[in-house]
C-alpha atoms as a PDB file:
ATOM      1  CA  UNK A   1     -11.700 -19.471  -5.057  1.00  0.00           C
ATOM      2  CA  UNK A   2     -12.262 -18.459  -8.291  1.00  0.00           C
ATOM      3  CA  UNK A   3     -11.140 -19.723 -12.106  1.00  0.00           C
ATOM      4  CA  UNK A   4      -8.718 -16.917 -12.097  1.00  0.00           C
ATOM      5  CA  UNK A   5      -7.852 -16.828  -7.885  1.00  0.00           C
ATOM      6  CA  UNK A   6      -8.616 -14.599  -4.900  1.00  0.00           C
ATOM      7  CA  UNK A   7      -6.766 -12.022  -3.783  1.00  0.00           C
ATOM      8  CA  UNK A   8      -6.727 -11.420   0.510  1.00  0.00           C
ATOM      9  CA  UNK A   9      -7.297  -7.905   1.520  1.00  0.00           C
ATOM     10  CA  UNK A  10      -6.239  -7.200   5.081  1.00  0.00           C
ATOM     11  CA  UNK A  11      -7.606  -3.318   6.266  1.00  0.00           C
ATOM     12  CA  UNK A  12      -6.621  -1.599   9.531  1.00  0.00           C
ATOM     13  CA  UNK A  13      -9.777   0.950   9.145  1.00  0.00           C
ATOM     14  CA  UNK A  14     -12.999   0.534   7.075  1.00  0.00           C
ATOM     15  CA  UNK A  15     -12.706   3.885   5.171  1.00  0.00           C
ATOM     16  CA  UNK A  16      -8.604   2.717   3.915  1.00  0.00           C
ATOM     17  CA  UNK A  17     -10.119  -0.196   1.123  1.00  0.00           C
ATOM     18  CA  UNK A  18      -7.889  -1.207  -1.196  1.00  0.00           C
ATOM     19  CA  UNK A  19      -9.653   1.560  -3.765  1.00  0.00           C
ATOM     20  CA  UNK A  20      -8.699   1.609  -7.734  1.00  0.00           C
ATOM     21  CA  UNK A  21      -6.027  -1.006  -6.748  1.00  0.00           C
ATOM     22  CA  UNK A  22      -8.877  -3.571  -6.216  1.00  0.00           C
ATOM     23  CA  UNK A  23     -10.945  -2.517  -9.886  1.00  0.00           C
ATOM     24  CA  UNK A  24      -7.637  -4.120 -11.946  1.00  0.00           C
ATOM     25  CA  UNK A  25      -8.194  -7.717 -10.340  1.00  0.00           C
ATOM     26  CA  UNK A  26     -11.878  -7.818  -9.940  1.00  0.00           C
ATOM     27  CA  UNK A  27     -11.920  -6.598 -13.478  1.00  0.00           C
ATOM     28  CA  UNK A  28      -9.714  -9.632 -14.789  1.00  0.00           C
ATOM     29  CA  UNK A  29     -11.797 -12.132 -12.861  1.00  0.00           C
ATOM     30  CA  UNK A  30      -9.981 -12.528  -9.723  1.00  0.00           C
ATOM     31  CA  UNK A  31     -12.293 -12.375  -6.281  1.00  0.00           C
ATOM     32  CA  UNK A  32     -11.341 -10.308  -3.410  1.00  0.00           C
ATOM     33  CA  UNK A  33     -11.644 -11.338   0.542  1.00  0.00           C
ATOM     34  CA  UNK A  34     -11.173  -8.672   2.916  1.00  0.00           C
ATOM     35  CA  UNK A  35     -10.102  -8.969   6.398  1.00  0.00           C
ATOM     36  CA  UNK A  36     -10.463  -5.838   9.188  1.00  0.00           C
ATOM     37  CA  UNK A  37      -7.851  -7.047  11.398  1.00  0.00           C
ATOM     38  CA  UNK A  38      -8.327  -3.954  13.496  1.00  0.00           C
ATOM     39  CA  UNK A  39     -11.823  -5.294  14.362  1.00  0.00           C
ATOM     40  CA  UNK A  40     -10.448  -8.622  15.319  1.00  0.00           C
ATOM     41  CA  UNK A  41     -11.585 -10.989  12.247  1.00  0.00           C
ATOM     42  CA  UNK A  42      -9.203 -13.368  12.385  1.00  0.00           C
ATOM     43  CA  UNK A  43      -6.367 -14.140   9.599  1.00  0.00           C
ATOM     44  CA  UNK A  44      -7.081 -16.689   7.211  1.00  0.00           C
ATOM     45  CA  UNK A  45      -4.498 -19.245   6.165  1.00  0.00           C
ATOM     46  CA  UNK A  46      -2.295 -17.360   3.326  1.00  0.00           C
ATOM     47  CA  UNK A  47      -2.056 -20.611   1.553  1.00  0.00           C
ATOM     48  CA  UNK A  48      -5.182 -20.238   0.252  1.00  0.00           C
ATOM     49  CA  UNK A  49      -4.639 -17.251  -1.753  1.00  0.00           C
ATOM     50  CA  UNK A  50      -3.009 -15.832  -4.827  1.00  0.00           C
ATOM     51  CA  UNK A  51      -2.071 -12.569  -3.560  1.00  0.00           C
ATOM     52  CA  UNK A  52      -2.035 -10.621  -0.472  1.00  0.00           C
ATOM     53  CA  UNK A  53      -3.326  -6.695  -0.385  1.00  0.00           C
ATOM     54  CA  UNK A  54      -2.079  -4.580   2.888  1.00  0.00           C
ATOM     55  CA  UNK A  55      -3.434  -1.339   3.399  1.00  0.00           C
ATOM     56  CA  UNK A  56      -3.132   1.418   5.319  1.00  0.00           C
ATOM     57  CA  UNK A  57      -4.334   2.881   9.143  1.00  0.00           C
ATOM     58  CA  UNK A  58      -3.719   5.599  11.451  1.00  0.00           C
ATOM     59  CA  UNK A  59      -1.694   3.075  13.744  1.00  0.00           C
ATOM     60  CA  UNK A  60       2.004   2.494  13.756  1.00  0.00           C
ATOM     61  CA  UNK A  61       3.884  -0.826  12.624  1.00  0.00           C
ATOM     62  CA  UNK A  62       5.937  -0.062  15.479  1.00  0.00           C
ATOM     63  CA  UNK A  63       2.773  -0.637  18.163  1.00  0.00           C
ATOM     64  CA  UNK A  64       2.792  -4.174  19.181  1.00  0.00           C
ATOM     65  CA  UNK A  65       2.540  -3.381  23.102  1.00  0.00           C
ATOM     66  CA  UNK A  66      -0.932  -0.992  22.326  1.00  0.00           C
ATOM     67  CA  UNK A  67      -1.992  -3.227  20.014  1.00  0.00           C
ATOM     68  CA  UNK A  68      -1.184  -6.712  20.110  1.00  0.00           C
ATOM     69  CA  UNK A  69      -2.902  -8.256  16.518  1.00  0.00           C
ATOM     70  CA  UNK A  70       0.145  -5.987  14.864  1.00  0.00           C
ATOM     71  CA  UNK A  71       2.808  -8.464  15.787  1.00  0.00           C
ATOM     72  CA  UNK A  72       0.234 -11.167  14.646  1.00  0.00           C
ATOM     73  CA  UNK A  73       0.047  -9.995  11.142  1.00  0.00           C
ATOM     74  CA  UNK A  74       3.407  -9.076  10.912  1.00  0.00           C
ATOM     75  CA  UNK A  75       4.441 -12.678  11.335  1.00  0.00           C
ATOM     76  CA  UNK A  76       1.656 -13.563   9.096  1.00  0.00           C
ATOM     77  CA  UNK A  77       3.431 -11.118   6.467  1.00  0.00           C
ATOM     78  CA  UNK A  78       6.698 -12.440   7.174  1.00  0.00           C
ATOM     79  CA  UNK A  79       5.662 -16.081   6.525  1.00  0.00           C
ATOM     80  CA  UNK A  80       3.674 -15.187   3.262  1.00  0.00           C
ATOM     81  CA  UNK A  81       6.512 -13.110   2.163  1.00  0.00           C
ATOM     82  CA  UNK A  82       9.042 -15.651   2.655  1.00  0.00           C
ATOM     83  CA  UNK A  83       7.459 -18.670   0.810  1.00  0.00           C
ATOM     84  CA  UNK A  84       7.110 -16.402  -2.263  1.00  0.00           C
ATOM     85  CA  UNK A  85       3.098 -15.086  -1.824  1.00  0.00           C
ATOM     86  CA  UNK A  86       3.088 -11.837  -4.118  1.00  0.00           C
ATOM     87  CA  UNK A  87       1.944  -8.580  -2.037  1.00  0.00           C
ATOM     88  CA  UNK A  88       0.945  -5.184  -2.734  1.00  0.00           C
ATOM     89  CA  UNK A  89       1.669  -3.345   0.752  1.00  0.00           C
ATOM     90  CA  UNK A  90       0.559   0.538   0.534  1.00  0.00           C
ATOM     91  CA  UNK A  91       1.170   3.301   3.765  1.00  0.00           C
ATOM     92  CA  UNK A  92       0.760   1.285   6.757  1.00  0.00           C
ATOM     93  CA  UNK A  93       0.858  -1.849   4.663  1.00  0.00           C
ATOM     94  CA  UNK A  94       4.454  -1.051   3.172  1.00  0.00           C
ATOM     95  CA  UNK A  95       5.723  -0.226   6.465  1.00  0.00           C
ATOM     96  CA  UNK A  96       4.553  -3.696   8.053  1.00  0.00           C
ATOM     97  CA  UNK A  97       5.950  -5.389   5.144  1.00  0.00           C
ATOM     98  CA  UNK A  98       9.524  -3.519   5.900  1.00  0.00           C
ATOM     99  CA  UNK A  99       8.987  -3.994   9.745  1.00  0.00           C
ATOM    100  CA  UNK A 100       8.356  -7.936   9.161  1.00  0.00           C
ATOM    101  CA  UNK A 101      11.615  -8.030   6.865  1.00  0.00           C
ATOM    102  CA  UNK A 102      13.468  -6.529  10.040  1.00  0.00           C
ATOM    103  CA  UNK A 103      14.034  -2.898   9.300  1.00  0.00           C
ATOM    104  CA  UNK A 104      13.656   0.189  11.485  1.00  0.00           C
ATOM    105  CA  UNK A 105      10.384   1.679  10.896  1.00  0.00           C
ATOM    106  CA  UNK A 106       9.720   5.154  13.358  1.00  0.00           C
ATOM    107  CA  UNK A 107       8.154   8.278  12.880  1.00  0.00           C
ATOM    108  CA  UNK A 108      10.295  10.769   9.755  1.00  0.00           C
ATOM    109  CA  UNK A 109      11.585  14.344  10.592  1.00  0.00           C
ATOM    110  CA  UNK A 110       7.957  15.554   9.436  1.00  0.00           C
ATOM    111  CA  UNK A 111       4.498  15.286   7.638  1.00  0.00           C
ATOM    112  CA  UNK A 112       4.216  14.794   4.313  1.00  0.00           C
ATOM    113  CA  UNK A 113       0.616  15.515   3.388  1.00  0.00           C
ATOM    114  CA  UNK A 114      -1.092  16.538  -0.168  1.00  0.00           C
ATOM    115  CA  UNK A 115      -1.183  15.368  -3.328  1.00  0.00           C
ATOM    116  CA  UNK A 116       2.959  15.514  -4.431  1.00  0.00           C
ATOM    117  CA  UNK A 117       5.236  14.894  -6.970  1.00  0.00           C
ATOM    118  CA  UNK A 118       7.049  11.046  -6.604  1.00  0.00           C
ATOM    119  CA  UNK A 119      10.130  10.052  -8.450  1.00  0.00           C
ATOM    120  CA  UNK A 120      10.990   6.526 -10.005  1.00  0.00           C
ATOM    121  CA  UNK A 121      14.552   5.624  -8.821  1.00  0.00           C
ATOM    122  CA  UNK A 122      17.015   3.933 -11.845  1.00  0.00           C
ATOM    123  CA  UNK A 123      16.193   0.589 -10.533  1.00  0.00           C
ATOM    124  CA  UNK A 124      12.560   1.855 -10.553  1.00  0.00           C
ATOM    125  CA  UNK A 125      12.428   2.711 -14.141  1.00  0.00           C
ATOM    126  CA  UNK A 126      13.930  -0.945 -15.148  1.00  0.00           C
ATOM    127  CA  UNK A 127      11.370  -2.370 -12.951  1.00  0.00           C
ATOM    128  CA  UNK A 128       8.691  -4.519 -14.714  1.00  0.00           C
ATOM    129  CA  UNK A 129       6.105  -2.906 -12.652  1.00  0.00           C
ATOM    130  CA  UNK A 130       7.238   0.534 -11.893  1.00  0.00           C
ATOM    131  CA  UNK A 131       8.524   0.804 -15.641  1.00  0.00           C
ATOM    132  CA  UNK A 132       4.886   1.468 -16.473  1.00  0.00           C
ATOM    133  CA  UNK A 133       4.702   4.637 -14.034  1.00  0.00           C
ATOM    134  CA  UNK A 134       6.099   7.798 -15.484  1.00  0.00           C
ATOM    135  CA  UNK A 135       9.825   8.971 -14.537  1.00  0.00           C
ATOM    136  CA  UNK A 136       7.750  11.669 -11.740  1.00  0.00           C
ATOM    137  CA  UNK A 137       4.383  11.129 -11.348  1.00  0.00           C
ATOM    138  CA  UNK A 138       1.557  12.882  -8.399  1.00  0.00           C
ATOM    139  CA  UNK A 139       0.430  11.004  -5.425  1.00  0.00           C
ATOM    140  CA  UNK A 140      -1.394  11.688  -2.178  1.00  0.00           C
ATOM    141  CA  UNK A 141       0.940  11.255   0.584  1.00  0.00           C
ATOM    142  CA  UNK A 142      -0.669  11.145   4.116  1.00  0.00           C
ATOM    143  CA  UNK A 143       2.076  10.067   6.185  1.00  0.00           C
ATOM    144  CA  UNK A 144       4.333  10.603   9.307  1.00  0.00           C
ATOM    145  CA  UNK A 145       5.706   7.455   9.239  1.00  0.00           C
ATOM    146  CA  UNK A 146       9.043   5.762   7.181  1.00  0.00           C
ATOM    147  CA  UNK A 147      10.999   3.204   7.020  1.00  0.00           C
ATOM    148  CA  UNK A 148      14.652   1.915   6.748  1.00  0.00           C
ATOM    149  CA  UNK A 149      15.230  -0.189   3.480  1.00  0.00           C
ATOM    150  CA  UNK A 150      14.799  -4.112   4.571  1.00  0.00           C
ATOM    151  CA  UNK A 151      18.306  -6.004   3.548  1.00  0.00           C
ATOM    152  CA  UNK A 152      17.331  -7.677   0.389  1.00  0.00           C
ATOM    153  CA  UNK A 153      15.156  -5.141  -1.060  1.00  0.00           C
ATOM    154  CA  UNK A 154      15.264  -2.955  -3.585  1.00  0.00           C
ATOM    155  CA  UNK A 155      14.251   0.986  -3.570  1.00  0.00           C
ATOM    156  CA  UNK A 156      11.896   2.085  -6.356  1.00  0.00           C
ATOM    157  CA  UNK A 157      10.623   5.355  -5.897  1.00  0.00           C
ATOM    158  CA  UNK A 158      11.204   8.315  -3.533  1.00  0.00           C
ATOM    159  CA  UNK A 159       9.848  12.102  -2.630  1.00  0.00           C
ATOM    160  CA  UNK A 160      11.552  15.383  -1.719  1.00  0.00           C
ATOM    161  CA  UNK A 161      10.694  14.423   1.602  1.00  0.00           C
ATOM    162  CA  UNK A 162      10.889  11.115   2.218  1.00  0.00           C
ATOM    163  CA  UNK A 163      13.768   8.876   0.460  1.00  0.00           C
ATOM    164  CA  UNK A 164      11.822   5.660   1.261  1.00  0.00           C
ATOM    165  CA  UNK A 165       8.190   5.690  -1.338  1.00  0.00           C
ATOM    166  CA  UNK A 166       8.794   2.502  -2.585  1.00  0.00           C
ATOM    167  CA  UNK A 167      10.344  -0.586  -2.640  1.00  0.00           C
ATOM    168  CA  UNK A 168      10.256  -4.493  -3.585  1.00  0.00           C
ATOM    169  CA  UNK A 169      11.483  -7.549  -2.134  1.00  0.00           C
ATOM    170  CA  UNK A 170      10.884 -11.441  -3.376  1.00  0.00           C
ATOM    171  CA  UNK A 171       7.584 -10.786  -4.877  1.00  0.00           C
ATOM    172  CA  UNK A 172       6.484  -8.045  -2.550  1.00  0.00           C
ATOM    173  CA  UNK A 173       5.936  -4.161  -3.739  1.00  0.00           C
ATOM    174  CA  UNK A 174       5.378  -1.532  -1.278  1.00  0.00           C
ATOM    175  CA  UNK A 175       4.287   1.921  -1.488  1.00  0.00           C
ATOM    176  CA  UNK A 176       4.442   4.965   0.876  1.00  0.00           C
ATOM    177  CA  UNK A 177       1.928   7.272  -1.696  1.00  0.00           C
ATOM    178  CA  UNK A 178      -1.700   6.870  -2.329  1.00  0.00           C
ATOM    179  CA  UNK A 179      -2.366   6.556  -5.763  1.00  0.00           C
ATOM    180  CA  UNK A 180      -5.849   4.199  -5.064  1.00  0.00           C
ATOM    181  CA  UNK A 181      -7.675   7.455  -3.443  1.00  0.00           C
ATOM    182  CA  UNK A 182     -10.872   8.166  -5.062  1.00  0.00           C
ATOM    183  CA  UNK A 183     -12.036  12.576  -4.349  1.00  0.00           C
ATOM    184  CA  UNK A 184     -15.209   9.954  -2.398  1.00  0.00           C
ATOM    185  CA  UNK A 185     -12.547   8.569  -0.290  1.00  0.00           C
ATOM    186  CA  UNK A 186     -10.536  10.978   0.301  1.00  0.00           C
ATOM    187  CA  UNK A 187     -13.834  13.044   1.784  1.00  0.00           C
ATOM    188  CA  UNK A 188     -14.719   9.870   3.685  1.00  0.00           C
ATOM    189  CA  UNK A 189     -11.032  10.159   5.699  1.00  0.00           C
ATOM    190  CA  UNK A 190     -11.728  13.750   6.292  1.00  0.00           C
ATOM    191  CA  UNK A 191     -14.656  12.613   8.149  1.00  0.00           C
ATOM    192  CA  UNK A 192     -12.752  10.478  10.544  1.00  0.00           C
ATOM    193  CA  UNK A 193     -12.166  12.945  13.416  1.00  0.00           C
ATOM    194  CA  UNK A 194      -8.597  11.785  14.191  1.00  0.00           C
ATOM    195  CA  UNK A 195      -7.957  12.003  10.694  1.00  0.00           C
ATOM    196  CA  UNK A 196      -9.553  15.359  10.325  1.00  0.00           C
ATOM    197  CA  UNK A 197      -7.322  16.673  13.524  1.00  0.00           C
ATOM    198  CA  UNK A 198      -4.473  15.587  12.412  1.00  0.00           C
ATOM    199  CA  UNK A 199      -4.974  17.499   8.757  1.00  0.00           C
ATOM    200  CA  UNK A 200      -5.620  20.540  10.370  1.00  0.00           C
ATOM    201  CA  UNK A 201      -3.119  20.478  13.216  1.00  0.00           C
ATOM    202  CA  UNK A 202      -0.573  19.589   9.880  1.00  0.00           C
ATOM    203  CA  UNK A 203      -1.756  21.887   7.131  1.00  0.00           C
ATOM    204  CA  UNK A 204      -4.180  24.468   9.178  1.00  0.00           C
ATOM    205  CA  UNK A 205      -7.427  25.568   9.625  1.00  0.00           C
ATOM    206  CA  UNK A 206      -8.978  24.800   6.163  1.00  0.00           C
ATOM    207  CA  UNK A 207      -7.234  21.543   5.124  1.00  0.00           C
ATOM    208  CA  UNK A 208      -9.527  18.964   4.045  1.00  0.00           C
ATOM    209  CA  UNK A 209     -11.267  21.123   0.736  1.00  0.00           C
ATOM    210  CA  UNK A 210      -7.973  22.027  -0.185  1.00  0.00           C
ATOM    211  CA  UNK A 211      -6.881  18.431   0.067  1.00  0.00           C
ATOM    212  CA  UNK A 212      -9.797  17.417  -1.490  1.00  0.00           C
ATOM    213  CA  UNK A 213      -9.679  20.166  -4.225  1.00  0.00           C
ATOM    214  CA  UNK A 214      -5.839  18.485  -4.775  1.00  0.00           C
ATOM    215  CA  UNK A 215      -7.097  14.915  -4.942  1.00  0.00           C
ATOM    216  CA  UNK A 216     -10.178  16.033  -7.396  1.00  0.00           C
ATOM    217  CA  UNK A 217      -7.984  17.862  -9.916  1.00  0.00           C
ATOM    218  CA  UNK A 218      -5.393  14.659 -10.195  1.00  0.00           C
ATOM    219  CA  UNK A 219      -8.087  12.008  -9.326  1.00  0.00           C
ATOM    220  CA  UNK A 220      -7.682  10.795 -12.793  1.00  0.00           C
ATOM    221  CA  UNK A 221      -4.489  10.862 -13.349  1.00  0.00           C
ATOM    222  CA  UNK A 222      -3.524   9.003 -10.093  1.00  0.00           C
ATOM    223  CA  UNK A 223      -6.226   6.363 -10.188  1.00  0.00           C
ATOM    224  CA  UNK A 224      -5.061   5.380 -13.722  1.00  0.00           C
ATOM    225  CA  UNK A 225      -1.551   5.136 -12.464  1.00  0.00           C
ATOM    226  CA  UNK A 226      -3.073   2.910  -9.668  1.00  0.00           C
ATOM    227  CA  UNK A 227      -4.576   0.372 -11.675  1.00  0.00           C
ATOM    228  CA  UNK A 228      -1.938   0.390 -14.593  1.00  0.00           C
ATOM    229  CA  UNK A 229       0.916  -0.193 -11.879  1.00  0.00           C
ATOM    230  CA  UNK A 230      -1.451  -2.708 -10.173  1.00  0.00           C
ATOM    231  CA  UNK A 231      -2.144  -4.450 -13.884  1.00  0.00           C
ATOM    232  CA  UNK A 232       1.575  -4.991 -14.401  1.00  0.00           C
ATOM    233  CA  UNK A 233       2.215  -6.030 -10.765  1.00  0.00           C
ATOM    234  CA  UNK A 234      -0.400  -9.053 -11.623  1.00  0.00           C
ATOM    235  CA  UNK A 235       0.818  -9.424 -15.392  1.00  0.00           C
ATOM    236  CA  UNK A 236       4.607  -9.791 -14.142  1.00  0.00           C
ATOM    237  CA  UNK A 237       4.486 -11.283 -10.094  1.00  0.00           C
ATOM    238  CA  UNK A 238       1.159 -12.968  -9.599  1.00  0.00           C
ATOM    239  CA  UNK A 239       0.047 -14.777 -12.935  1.00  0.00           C
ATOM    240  CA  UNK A 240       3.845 -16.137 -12.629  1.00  0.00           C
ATOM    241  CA  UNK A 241       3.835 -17.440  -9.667  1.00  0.00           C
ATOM    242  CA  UNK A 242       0.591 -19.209  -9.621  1.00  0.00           C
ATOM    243  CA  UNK A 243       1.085 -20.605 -13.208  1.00  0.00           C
ATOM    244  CA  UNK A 244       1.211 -24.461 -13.491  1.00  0.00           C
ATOM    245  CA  UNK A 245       4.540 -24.321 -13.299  1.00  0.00           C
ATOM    246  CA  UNK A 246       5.692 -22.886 -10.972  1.00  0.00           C
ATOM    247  CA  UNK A 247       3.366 -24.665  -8.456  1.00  0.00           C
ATOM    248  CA  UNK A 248       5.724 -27.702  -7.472  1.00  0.00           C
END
């Protein structure tokens, strides 16, 4: 572990890294260990870590009986979550988080897929961390998948679509939107086939350039938002919690 800390990446498919969220903490020092649980590398002990980092994955938090390591890191999640370890959950990530808190998470009424508008909620904009994000900001949304709001938590962003984009709980964010997503790793989804399918069988013949074209023109834009949201989530969760102080 480093001066500063390490930070516990768990991924559910190699092309779904943590992205721009990840160039905020390497950039102030922290290390990063990354975990494909889908592969089977085992979970480490959370203990040893400052933060935890879920990401996202074509697989459901609701498919335990298909695949079994999902209940595994759920509890893992619920047990980091519940003794206070900060984590960023994003997609698949935020709805483990949710399902681990004991909410309903099940496919929505429909897709949402491009690059859309997101809107801070009230309690968003007097958020520490979401207070940095503009009152509607763009994200890439690649999603079937929501969630019902875990009792405790607290809703900070949401879509035209999809009520549920972001919320917090302890000191645990999640968010539904992509704001990490590089045009490079967008293109690298797109050349997943089930990924690629399911674009096309969503948006039509043509999808992925126009996605892509989406992504490219707001790359910059999101990607700042990504590690300026990340920033304050370590400036106002995880340097606080691992002070001297507050380790008693």
């Amino acid at each position: 572990m480093t001066a500063h800390g390490t930070f516990l990446a768990l991924q559910h498919i190699a092309c779904e890294p943590p992205g721009a969220y990840e160039d905020e903490p390497l950039a102030r020092g922290y290390a990063l260990e990354r975990v494909e649980v889908d592969e089977g590398e085992l979970l480490p002990d959370w203990r040893d870590f400052t933060g935890l980092i879920v990401m996202g994955g074509p697989m459901g938090a609701y498919e335990e009986d298909r695949l079994p390591w999902i209940g595994e890191e759920k509890a893992f999640i619920a047990d980091a979550v519940g003794a206070g370890l900060p984590m960023w959950g994003a997609c698949l990530g935020a709805q483990l988080l949710a399902s681990s808190l004991g909410a309903h998470v099940a496919p929505g009424p429909r897709a949402e897929v491009g690059v859309l508008d997101v809107q801070r909620t009230p309690e968003g904009a007097a958020d520490p961390v979401f207070a940095v994000l503009p009152e509607e900001f763009p994200a890439l949304q690649w999603h079937t998948d929501t969630w019902e709001l875990p009792d405790g938590a607290v809703r900070l962003a949401r879509s035209d679509a999809y009520p549920q984009q972001a919320f917090t709980y302890k000191r645990a964010y999640a968010v539904q939107f992509h704001l990490e997503v590089s045009v490079a790793l967008a293109t690298e989804w797109g050349e997943v086939p089930a990924y690629a399918e399911s674009l096309e069988a969503i948006l039509g013949p043509g999808a992925l350039p126009r996605l892509i074209d989406e992504v490219a023109r707001r790359e910059a834009e999101m990607t700042d938002h990504a590690r300026r949201l990340f920033g304050a989530w370590i400036d106002h969760v995880v340097a606080p919690a691992t002070a001297p102080t507050a380790l008693h």
